[in-house]
PDB file of N, CA and C in Angstrom:
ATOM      1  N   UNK A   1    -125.444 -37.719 -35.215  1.00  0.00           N
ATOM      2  CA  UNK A   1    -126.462 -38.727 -34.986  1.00  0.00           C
ATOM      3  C   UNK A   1    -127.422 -38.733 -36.174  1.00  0.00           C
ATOM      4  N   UNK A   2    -127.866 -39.928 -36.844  1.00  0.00           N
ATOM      5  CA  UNK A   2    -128.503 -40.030 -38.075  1.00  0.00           C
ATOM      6  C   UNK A   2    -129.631 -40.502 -37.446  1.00  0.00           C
ATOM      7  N   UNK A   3    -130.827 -40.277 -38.012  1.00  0.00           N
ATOM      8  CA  UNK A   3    -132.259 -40.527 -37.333  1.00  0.00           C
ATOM      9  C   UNK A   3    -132.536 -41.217 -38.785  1.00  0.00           C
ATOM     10  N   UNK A   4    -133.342 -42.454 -38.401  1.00  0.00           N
ATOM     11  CA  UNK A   4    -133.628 -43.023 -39.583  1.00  0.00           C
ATOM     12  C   UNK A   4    -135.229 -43.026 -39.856  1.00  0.00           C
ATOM     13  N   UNK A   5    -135.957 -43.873 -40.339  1.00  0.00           N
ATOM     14  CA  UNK A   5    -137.375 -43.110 -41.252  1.00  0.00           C
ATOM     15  C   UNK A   5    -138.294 -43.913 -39.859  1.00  0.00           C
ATOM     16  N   UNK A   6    -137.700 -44.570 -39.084  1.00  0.00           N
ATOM     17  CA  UNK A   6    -138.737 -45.116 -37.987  1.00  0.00           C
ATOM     18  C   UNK A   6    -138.968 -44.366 -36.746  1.00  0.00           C
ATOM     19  N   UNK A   7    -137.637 -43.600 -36.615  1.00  0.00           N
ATOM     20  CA  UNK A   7    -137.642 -42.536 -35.770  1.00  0.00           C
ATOM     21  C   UNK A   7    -138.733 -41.586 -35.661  1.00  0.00           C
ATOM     22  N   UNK A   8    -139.511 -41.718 -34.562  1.00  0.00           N
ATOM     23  CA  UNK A   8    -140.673 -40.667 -35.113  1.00  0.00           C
ATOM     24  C   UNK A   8    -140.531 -39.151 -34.670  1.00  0.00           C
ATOM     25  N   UNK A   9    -139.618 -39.031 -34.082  1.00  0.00           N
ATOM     26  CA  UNK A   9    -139.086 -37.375 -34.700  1.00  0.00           C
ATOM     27  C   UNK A   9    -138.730 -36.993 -35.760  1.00  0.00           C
ATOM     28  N   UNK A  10    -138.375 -38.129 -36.395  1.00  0.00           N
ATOM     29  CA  UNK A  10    -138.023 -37.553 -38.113  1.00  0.00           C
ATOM     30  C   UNK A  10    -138.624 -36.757 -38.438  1.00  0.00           C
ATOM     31  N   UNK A  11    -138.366 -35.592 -39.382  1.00  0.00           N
ATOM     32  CA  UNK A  11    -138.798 -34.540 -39.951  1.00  0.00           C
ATOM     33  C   UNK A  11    -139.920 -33.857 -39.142  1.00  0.00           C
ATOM     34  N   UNK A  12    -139.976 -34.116 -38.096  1.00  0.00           N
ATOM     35  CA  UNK A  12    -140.765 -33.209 -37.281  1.00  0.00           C
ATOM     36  C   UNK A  12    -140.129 -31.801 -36.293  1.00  0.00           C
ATOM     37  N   UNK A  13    -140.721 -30.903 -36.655  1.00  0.00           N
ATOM     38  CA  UNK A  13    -139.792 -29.755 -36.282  1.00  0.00           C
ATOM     39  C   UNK A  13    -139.859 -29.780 -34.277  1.00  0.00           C
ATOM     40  N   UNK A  14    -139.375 -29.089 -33.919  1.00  0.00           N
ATOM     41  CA  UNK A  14    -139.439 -28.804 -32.487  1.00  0.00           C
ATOM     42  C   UNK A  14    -140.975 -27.783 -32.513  1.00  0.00           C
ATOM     43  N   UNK A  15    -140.774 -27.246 -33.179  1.00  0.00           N
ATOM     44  CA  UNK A  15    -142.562 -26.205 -33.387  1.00  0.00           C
ATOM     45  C   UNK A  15    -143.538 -27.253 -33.393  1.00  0.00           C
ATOM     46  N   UNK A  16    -143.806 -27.568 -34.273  1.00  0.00           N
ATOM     47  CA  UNK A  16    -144.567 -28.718 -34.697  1.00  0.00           C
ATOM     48  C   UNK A  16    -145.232 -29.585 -32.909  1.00  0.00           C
ATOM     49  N   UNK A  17    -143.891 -29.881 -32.765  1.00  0.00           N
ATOM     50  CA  UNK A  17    -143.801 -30.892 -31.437  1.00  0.00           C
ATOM     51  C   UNK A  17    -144.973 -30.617 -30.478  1.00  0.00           C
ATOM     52  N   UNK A  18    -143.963 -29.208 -30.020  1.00  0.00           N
ATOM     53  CA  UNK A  18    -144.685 -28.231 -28.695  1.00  0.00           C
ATOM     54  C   UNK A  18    -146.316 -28.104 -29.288  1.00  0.00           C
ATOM     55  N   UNK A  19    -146.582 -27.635 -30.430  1.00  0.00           N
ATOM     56  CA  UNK A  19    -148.054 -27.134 -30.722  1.00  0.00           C
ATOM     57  C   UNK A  19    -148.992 -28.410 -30.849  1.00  0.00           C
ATOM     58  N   UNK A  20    -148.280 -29.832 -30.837  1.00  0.00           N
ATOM     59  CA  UNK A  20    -149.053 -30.809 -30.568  1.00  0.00           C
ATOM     60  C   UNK A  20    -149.468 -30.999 -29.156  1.00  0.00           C
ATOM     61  N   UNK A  21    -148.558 -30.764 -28.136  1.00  0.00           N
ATOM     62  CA  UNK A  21    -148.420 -30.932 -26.880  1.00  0.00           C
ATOM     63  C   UNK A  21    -149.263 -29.758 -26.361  1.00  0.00           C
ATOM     64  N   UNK A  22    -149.219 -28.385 -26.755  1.00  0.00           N
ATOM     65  CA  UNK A  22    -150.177 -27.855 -26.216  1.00  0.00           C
ATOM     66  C   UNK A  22    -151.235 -28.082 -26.526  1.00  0.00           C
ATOM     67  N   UNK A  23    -151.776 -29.043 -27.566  1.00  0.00           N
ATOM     68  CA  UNK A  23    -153.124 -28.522 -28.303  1.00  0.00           C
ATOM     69  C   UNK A  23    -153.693 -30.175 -27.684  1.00  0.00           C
ATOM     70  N   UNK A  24    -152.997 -30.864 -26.714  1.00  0.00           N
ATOM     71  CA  UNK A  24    -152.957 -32.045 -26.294  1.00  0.00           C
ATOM     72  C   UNK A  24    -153.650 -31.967 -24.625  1.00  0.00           C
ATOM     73  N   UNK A  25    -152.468 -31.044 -23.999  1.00  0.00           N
ATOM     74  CA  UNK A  25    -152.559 -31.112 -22.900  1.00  0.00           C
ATOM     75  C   UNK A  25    -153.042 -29.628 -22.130  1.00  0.00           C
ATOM     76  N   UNK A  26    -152.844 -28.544 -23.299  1.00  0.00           N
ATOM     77  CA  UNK A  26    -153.228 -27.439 -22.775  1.00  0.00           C
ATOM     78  C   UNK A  26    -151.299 -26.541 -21.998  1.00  0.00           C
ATOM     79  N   UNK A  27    -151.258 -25.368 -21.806  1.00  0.00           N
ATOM     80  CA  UNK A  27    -150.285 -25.180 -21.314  1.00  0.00           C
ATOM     81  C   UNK A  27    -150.181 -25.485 -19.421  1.00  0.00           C
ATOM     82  N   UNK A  28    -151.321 -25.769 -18.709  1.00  0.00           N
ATOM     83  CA  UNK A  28    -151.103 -25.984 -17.828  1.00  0.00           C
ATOM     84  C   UNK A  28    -150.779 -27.451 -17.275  1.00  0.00           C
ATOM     85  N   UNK A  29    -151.235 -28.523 -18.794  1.00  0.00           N
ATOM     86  CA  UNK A  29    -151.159 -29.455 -18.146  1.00  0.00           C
ATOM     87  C   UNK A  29    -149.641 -29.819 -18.953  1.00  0.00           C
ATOM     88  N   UNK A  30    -149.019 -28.974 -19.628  1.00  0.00           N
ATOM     89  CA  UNK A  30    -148.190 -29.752 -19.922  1.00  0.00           C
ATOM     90  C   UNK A  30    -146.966 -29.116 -18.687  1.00  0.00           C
ATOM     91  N   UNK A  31    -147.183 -27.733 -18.079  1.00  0.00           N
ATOM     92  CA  UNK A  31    -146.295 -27.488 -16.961  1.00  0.00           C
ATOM     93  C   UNK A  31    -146.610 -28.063 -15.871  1.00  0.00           C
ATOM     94  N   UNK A  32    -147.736 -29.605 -15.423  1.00  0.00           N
ATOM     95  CA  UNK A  32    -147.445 -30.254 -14.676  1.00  0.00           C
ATOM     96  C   UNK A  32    -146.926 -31.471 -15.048  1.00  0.00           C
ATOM     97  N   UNK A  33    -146.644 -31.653 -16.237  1.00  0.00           N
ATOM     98  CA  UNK A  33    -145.545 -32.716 -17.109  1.00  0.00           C
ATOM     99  C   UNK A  33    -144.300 -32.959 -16.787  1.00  0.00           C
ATOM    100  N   UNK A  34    -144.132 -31.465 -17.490  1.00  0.00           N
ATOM    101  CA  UNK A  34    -142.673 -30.985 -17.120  1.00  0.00           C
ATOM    102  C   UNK A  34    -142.620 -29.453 -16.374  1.00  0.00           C
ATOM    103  N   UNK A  35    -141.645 -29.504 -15.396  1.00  0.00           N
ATOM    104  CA  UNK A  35    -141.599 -28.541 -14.837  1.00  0.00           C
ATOM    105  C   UNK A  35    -140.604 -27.163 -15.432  1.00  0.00           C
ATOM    106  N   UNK A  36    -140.755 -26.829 -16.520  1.00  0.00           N
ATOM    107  CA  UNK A  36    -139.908 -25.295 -16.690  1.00  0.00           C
ATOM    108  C   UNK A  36    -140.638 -24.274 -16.902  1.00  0.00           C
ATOM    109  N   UNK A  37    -140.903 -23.105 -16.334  1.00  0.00           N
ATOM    110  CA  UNK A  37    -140.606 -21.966 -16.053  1.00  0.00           C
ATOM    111  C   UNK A  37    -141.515 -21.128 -17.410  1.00  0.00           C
ATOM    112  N   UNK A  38    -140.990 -21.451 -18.311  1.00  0.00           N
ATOM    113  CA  UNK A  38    -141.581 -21.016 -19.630  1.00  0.00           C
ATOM    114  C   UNK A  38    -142.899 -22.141 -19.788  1.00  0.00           C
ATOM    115  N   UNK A  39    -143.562 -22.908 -19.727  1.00  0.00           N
ATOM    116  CA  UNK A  39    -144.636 -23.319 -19.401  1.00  0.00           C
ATOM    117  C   UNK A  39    -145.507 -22.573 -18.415  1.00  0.00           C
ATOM    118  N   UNK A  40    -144.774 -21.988 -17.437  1.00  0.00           N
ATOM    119  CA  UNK A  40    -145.844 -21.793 -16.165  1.00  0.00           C
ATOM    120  C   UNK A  40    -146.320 -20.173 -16.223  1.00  0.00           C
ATOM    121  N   UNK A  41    -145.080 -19.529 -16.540  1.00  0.00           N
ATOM    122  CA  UNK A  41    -145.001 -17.863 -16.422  1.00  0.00           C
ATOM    123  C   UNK A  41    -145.506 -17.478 -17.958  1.00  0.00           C
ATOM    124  N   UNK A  42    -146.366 -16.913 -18.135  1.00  0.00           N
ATOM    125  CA  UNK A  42    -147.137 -16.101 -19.245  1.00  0.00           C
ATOM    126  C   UNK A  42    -146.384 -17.093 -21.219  1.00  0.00           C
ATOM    127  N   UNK A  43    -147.019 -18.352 -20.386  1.00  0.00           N
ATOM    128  CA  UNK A  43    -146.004 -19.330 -22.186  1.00  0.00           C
ATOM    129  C   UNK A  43    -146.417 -18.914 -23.259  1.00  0.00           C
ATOM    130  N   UNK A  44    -145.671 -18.613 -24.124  1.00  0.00           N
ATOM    131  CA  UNK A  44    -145.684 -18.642 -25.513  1.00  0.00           C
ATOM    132  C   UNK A  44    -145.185 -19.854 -26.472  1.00  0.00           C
ATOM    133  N   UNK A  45    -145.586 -19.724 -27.935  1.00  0.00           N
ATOM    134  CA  UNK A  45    -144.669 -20.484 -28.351  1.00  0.00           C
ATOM    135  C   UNK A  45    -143.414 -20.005 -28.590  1.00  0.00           C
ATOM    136  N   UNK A  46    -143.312 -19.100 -29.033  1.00  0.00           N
ATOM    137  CA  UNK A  46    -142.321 -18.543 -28.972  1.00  0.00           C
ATOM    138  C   UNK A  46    -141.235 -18.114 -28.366  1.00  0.00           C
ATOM    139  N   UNK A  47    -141.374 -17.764 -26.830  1.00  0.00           N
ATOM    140  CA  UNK A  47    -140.300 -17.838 -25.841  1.00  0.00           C
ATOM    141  C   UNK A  47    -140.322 -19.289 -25.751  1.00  0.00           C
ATOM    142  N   UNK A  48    -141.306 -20.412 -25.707  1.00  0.00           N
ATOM    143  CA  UNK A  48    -141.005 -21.719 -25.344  1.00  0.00           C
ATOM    144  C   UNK A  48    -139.574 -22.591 -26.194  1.00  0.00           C
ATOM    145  N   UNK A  49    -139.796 -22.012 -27.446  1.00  0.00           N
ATOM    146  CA  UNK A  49    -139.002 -22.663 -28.375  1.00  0.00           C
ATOM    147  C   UNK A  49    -137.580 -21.745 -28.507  1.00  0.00           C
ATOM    148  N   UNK A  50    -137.551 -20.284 -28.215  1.00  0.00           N
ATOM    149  CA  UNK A  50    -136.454 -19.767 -27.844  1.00  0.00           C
ATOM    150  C   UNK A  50    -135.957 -20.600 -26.843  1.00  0.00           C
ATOM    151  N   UNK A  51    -136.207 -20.780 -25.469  1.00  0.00           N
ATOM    152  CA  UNK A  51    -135.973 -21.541 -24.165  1.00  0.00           C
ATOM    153  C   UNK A  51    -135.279 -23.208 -24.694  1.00  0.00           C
ATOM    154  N   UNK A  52    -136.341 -23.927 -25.545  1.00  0.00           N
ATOM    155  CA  UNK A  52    -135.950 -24.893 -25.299  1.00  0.00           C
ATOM    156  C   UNK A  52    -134.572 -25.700 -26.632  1.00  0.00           C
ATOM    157  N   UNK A  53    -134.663 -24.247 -27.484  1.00  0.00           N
ATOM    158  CA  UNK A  53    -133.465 -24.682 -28.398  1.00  0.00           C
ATOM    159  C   UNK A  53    -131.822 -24.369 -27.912  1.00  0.00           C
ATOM    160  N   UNK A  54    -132.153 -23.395 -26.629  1.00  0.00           N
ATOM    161  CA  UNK A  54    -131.294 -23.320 -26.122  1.00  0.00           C
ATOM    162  C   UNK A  54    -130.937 -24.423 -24.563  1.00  0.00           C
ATOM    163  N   UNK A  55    -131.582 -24.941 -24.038  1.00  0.00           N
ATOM    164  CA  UNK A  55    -131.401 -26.083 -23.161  1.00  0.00           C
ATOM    165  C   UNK A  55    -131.310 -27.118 -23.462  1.00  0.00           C
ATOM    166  N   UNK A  56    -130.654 -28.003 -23.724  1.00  0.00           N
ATOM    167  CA  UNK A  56    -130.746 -29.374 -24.582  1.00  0.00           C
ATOM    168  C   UNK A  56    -131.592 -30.382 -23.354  1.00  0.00           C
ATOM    169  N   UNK A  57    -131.257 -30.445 -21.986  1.00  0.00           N
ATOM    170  CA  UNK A  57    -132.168 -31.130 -20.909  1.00  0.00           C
ATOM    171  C   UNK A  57    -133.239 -31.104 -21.116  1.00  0.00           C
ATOM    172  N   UNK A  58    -134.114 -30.090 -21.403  1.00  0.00           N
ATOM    173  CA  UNK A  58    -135.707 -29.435 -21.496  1.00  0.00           C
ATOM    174  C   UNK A  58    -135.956 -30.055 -22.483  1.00  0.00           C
ATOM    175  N   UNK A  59    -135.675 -29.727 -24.312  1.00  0.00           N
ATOM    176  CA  UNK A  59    -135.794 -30.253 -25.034  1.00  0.00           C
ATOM    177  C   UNK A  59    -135.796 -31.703 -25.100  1.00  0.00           C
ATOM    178  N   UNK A  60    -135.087 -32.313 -24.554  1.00  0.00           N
ATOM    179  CA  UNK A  60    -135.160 -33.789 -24.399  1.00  0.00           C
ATOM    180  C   UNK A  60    -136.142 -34.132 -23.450  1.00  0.00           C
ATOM    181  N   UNK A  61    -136.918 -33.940 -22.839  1.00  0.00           N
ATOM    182  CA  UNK A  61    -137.786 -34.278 -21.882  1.00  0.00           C
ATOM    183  C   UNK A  61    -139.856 -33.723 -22.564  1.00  0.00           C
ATOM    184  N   UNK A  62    -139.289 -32.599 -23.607  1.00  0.00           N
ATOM    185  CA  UNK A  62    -140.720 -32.037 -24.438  1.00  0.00           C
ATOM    186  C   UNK A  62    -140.904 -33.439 -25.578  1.00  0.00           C
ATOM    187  N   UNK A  63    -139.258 -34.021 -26.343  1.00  0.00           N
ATOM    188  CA  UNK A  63    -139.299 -34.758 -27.172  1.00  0.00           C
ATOM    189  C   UNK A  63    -139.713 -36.458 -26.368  1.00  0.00           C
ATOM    190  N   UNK A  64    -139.597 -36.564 -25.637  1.00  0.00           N
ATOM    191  CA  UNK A  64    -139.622 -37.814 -24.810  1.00  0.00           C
ATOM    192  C   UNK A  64    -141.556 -37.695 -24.575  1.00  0.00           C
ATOM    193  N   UNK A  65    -141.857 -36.762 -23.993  1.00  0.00           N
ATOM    194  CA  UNK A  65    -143.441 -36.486 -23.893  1.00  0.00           C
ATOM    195  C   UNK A  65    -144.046 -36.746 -24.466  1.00  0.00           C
ATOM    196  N   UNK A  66    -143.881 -36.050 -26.347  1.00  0.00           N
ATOM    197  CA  UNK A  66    -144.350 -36.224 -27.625  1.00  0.00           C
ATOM    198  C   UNK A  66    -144.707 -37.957 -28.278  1.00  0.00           C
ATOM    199  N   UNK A  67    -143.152 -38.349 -27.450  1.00  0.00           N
ATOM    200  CA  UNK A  67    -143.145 -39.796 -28.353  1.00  0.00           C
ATOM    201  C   UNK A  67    -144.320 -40.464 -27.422  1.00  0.00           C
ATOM    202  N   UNK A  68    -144.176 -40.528 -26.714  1.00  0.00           N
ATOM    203  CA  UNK A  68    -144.878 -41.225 -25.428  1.00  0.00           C
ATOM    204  C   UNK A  68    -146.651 -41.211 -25.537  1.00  0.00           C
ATOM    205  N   UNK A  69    -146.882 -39.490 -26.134  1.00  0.00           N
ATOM    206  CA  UNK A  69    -148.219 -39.349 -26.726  1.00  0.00           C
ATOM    207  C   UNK A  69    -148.450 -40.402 -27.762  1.00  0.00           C
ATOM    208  N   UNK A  70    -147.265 -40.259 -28.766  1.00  0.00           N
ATOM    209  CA  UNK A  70    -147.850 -41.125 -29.707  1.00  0.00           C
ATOM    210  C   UNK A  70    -148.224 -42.159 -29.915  1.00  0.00           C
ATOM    211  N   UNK A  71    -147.568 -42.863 -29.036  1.00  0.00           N
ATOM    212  CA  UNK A  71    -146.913 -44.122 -28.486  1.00  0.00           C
ATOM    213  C   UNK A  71    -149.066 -44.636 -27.592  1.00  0.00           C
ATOM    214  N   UNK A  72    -149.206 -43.372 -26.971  1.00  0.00           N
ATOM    215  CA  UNK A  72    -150.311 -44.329 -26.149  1.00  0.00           C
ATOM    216  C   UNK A  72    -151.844 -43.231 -26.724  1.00  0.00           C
TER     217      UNK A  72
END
């Protein structure tokens, strides 16, 4: 899949993403966003982004959030 320059995930890392979203919504409000586990139980960024490079569902639902911020 080729992402082109309008795509606004382009060159934006998955780090990047999450540390907008927390610094947005806080970690509690983004585990009433989305519901996983690594939001709710002691979050890091770091287990978050372990967690969500390995779930592709999760990840698609943190990236869907992001755009949506930007978006409004």
């Amino acid at each position: 899949m080729t992402q082109s320059p309008k795509d606004p995930l382009h060159g934006v890392t998955l780090e990047a993403i999450l540390n907008s979203l927390v610094e947005c919504f806080g970690w509690d409000g983004l585990a009433q966003r989305i519901d996983i586990r690594c939001f709710k139980s002691d979050p890091s960024i770091k287990s978050s982004l372990t967690f969500l490079r390995k779930t592709p569902w999760a990840r698609q639902k943190v990236e869907a959030l992001y755009i949506q911020t930007l978006k409004g």
